[in-house]
Structure formats: C-alpha cells, structure tokens
C-alpha atoms as a PDB file:
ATOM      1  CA  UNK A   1     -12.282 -36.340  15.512  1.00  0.00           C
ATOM      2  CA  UNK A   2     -14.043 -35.756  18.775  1.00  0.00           C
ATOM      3  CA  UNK A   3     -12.823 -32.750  20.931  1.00  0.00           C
ATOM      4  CA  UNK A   4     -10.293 -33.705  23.846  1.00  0.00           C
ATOM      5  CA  UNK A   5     -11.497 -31.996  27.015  1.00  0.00           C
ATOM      6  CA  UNK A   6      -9.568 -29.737  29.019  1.00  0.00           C
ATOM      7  CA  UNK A   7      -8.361 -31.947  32.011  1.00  0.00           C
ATOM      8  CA  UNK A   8      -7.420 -34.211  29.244  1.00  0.00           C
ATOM      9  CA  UNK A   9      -5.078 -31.947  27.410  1.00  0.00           C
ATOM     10  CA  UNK A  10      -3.753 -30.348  30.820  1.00  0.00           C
ATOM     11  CA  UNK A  11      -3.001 -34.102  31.978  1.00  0.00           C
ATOM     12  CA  UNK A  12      -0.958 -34.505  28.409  1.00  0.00           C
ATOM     13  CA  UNK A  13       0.724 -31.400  28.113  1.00  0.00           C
ATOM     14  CA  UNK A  14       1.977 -31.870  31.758  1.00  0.00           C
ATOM     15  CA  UNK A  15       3.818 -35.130  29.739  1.00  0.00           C
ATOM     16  CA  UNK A  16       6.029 -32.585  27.638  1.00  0.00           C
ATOM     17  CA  UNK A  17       8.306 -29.829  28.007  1.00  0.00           C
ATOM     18  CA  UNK A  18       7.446 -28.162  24.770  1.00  0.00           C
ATOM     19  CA  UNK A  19       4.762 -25.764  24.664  1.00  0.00           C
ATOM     20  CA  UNK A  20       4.785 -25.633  20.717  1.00  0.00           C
ATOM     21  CA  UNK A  21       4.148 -28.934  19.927  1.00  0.00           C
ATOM     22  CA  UNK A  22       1.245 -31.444  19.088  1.00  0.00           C
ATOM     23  CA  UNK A  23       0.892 -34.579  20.735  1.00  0.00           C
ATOM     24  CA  UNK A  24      -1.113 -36.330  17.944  1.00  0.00           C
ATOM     25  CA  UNK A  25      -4.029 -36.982  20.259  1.00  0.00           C
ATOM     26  CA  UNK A  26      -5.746 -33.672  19.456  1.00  0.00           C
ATOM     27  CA  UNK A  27      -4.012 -31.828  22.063  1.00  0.00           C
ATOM     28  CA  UNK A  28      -1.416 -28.398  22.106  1.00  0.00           C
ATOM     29  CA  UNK A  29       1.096 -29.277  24.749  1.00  0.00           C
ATOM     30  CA  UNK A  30       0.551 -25.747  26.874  1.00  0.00           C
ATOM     31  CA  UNK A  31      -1.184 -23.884  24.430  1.00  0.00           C
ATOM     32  CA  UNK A  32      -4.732 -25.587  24.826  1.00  0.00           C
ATOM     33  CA  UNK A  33      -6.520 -28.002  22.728  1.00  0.00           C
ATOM     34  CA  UNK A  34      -7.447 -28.625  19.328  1.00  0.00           C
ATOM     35  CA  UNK A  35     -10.616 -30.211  18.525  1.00  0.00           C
ATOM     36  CA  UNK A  36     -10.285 -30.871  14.712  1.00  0.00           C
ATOM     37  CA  UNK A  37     -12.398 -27.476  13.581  1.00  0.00           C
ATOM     38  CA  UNK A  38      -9.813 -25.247  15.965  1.00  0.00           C
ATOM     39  CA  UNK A  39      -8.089 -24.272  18.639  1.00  0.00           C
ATOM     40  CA  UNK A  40      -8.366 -21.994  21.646  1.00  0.00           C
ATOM     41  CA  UNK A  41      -4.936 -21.148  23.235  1.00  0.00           C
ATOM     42  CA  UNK A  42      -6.452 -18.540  25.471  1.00  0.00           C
ATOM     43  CA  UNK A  43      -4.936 -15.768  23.122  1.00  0.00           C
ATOM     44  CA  UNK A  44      -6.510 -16.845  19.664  1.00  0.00           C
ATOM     45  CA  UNK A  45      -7.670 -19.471  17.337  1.00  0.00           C
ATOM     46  CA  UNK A  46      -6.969 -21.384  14.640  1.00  0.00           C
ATOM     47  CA  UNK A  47      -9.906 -22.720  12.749  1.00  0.00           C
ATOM     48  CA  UNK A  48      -7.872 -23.949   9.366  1.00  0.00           C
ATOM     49  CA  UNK A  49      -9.162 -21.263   7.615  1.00  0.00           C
ATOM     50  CA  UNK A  50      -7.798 -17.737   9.433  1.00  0.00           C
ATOM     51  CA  UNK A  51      -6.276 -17.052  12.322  1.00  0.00           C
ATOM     52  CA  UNK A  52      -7.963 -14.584  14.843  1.00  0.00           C
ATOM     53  CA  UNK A  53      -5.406 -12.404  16.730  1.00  0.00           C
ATOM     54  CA  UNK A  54      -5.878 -11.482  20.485  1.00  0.00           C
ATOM     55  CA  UNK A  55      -7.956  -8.492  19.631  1.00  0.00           C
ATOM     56  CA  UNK A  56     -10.731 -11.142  17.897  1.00  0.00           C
ATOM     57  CA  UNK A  57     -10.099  -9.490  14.172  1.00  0.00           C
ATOM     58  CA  UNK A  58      -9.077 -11.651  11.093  1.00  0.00           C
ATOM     59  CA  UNK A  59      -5.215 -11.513  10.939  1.00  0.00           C
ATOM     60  CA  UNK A  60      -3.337 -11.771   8.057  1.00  0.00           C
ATOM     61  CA  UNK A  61      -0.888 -14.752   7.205  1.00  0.00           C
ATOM     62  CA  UNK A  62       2.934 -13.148   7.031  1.00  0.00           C
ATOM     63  CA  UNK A  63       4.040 -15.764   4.593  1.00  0.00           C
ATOM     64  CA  UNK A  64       6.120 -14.229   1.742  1.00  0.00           C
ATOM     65  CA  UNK A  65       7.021 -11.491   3.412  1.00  0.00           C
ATOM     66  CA  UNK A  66      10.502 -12.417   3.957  1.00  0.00           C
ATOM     67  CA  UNK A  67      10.749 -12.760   0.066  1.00  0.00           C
ATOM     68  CA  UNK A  68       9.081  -9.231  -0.353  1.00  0.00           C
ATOM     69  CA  UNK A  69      11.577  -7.590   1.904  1.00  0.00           C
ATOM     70  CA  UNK A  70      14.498  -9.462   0.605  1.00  0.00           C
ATOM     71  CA  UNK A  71      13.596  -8.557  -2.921  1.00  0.00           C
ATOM     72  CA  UNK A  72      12.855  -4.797  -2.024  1.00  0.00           C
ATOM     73  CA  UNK A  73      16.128  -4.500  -0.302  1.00  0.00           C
ATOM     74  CA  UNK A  74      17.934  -6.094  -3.764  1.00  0.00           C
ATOM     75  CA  UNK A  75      16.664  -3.683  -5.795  1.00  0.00           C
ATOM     76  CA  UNK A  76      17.609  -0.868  -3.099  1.00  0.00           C
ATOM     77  CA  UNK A  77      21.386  -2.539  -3.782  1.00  0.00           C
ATOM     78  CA  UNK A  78      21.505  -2.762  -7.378  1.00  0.00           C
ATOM     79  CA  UNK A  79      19.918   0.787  -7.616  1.00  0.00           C
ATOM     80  CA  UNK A  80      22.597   2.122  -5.438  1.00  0.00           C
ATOM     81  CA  UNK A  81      24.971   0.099  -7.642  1.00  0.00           C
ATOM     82  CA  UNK A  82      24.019   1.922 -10.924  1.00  0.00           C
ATOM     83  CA  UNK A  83      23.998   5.289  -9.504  1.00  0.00           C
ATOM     84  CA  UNK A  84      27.781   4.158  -8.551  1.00  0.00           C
ATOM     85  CA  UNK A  85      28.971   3.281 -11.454  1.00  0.00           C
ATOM     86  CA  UNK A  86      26.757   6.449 -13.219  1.00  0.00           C
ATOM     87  CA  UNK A  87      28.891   8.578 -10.802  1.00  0.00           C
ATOM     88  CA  UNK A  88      32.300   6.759 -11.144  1.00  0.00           C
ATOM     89  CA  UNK A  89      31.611   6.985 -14.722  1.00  0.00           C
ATOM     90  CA  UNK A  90      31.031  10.753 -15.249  1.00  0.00           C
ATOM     91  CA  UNK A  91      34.287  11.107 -12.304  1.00  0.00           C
ATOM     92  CA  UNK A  92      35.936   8.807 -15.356  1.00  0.00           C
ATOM     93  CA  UNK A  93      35.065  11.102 -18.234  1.00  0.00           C
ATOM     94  CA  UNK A  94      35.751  14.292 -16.297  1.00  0.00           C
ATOM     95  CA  UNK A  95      39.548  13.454 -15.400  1.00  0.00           C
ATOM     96  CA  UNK A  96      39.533  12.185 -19.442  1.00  0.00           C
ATOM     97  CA  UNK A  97      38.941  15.512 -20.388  1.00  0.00           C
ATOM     98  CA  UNK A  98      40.982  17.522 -18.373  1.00  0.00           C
ATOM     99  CA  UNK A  99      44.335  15.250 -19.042  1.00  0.00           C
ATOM    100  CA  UNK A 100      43.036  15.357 -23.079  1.00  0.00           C
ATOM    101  CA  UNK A 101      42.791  19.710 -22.090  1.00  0.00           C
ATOM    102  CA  UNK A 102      45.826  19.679 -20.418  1.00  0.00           C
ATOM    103  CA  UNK A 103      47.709  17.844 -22.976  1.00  0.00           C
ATOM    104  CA  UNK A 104      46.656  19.647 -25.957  1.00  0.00           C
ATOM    105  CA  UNK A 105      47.159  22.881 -23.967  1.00  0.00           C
ATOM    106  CA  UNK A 106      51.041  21.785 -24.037  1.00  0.00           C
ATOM    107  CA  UNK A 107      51.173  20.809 -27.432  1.00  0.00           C
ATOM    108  CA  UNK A 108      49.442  24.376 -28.730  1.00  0.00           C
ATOM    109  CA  UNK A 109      51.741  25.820 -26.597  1.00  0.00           C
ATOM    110  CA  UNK A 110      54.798  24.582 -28.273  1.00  0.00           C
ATOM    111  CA  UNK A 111      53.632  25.562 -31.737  1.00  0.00           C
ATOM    112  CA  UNK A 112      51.722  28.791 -30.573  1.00  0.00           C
ATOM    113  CA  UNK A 113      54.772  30.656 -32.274  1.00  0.00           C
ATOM    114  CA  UNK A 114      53.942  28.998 -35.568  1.00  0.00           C
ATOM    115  CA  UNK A 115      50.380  30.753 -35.777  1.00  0.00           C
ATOM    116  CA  UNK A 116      46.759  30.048 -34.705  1.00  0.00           C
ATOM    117  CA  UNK A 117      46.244  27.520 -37.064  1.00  0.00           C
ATOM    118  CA  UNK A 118      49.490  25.335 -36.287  1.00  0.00           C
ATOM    119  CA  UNK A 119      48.867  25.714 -32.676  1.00  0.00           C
ATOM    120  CA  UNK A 120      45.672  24.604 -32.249  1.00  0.00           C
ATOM    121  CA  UNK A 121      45.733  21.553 -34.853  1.00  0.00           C
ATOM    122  CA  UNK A 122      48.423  19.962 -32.763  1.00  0.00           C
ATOM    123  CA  UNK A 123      46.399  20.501 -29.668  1.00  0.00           C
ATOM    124  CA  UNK A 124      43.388  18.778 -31.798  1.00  0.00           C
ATOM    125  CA  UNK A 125      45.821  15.884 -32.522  1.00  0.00           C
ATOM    126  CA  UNK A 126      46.675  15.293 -28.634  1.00  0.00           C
ATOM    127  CA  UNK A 127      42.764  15.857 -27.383  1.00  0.00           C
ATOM    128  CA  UNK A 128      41.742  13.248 -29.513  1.00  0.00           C
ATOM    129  CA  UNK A 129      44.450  10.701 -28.864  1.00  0.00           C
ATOM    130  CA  UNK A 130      43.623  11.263 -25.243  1.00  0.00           C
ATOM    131  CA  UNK A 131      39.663  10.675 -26.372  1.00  0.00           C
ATOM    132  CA  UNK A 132      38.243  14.366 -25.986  1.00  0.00           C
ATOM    133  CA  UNK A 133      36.890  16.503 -28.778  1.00  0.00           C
ATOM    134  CA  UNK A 134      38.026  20.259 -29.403  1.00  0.00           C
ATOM    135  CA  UNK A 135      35.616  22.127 -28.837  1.00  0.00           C
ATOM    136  CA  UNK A 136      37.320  25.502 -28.690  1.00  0.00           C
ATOM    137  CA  UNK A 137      40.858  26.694 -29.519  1.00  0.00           C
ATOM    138  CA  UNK A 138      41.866  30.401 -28.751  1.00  0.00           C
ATOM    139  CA  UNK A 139      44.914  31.624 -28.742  1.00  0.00           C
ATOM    140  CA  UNK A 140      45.904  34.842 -26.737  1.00  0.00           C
ATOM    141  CA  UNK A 141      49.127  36.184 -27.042  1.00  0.00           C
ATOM    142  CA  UNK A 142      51.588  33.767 -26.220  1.00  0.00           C
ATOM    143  CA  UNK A 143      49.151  31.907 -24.287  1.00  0.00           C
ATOM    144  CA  UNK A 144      46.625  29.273 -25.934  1.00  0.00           C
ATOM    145  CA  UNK A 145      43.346  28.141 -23.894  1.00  0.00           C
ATOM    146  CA  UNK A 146      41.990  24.719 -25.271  1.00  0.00           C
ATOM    147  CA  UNK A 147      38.187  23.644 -23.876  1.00  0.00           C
ATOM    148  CA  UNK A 148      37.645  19.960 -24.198  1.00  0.00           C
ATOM    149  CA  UNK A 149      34.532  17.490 -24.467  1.00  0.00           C
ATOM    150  CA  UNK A 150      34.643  13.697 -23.427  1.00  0.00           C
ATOM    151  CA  UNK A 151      31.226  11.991 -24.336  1.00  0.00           C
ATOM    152  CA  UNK A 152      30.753   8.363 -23.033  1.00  0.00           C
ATOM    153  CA  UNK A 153      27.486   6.569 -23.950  1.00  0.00           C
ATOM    154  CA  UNK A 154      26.662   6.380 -20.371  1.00  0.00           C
ATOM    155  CA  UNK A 155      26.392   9.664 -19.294  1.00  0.00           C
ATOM    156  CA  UNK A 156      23.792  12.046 -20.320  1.00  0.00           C
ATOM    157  CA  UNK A 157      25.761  14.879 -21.247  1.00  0.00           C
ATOM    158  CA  UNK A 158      29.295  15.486 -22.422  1.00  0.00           C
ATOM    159  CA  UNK A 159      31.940  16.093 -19.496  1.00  0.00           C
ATOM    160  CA  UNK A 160      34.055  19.628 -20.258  1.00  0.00           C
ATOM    161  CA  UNK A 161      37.084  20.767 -19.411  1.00  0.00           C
ATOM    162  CA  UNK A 162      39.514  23.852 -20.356  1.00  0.00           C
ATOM    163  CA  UNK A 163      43.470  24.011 -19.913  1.00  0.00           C
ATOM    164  CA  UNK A 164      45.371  27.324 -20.313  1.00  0.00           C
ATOM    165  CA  UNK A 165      49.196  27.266 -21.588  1.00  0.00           C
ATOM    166  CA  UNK A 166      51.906  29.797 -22.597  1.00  0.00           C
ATOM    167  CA  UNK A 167      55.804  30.489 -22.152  1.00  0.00           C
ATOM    168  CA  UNK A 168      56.343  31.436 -18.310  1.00  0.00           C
ATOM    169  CA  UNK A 169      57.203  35.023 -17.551  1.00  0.00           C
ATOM    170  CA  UNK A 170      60.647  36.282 -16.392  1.00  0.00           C
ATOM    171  CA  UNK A 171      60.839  37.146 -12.790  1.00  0.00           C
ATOM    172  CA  UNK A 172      61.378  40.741 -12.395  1.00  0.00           C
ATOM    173  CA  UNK A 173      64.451  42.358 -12.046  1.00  0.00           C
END
C-alpha cells in the first residue's frame, strides 16, 4: 500500500467528525496517516510491531491488565473472607465455652454439698452436652470453679473459659 500524503489525509479527515477512526484509504481521521508500515500522529507511532510513546521509548501493551487487577483484588476478597469466618469462628467457640463453663458451674453448684467428686461429675455431664471439655474442676468451700475447653477443627488452638458458682451469701444484719 503506497503512503497517503499529508494534504491527502487532512482533506479526508476534514470528511469526519471522529478523530479515532480509519477511513479505509490509509488515512487516521485527525490523528495523521498511516502508510501500511506505521503511523505518525504527531505524539507516537504505530509500526505493527510496538508502539513508541511520546517520549520515543518502547511502551508496553496494557492488555491483561484488567484481568490481573481483577484477579488480585478477588483474592484480596476471599482472603478477607477466610480471616472472617477464622474470626467468627473462634468468637463461635469462645461463647461455646463459656455457656458449657457457666452451665456446669450451676450444675456443680447444686451437688457441691454432695462432695468433690459428685459436684464436679455433674458439671462434666453439662460441659460436654454443651460441647466443651473439663479441663479443671475445683471446688472451694461452697463455691466450685469449672475451666472449660471448646476445640473446633478450624481454629488453631482450643478456646477456654472458667465459670465460678456457690450458694449466695446472706446480707448482713
């Protein structure tokens, strides 16, 4: 294809309102022309096989980056995601184990009288319907004090928790 000459492409792109497009005849409508081999726009040119920027260095084609940022910013999403549901998770476990505390706190409580041993197997019974482990029963006085574990596969320790109960005192007087 033989190179249209200036006047020719000013005298075509006068023809159209749209800078941005080619008028098949070899010509940029405002932009300048375009000989086959490239194109000189007064800013740049395109030769087909890079694109030189207005400082005259080889730019670099943006083409996927769209998908790169879009994919970068998923991951971003679904990483803030699983530290969500890590955090609701152990926020789970950790009220678990201090109803499962507080409940076999109660129950000790109510067979404290009976002896150590009475008191803190029904407190055993109620932390692990309430899906805790015992992990400590003491009993002090009147007063028992039940510590609690709640494991869930999740997390990557155990979440604790320790309930006090006893008979309340008589006011004074």
């Amino acid at each position: 294809m033989t190179p249209a000459s200036p006047t020719a492409c000013a005298d075509r792109s006068s023809r159209s309102n749209r800078a941005d497009r080619s008028d098949g005849a070899g010509c940029w409508d405002g932009a300048g022309c375009w000989d086959g081999a490239g194109c000189w726009d007064g800013a740049g040119c395109w030769d087909g096989a890079g694109c030189w920027d207005d400082a005259g260095r080889a730019g670099r084609s943006d083409r996927g980056a769209a998908s790169v940022l879009v994919l970068a910013i998923g991951l971003v999403l679904v990483a803030a995601g699983l530290v969500g549901a890590l955090a609701a998770n152990a926020r789970v476990a950790r009220h678990q184990a201090r109803t499962a505390a507080d409940f076999g706190a109660l129950a000790g409580a109510l067979r404290v009288a009976e002896g150590p041993k009475s008191a803190c197997a029904a407190a055993g019974r109620l932390v692990e319907a309430n899906g805790g482990a015992l992990a400590s029963c003491e009993i002090e006085g009147l007063e028992i004090v039940v510590h609690v574990t709640v494991t869930t596969g999740r997390l990557p320790r155990p979440a604790r928790a320790a309930a006090r109960a006893g008979p309340l005192s008589a006011p004074a007087g």
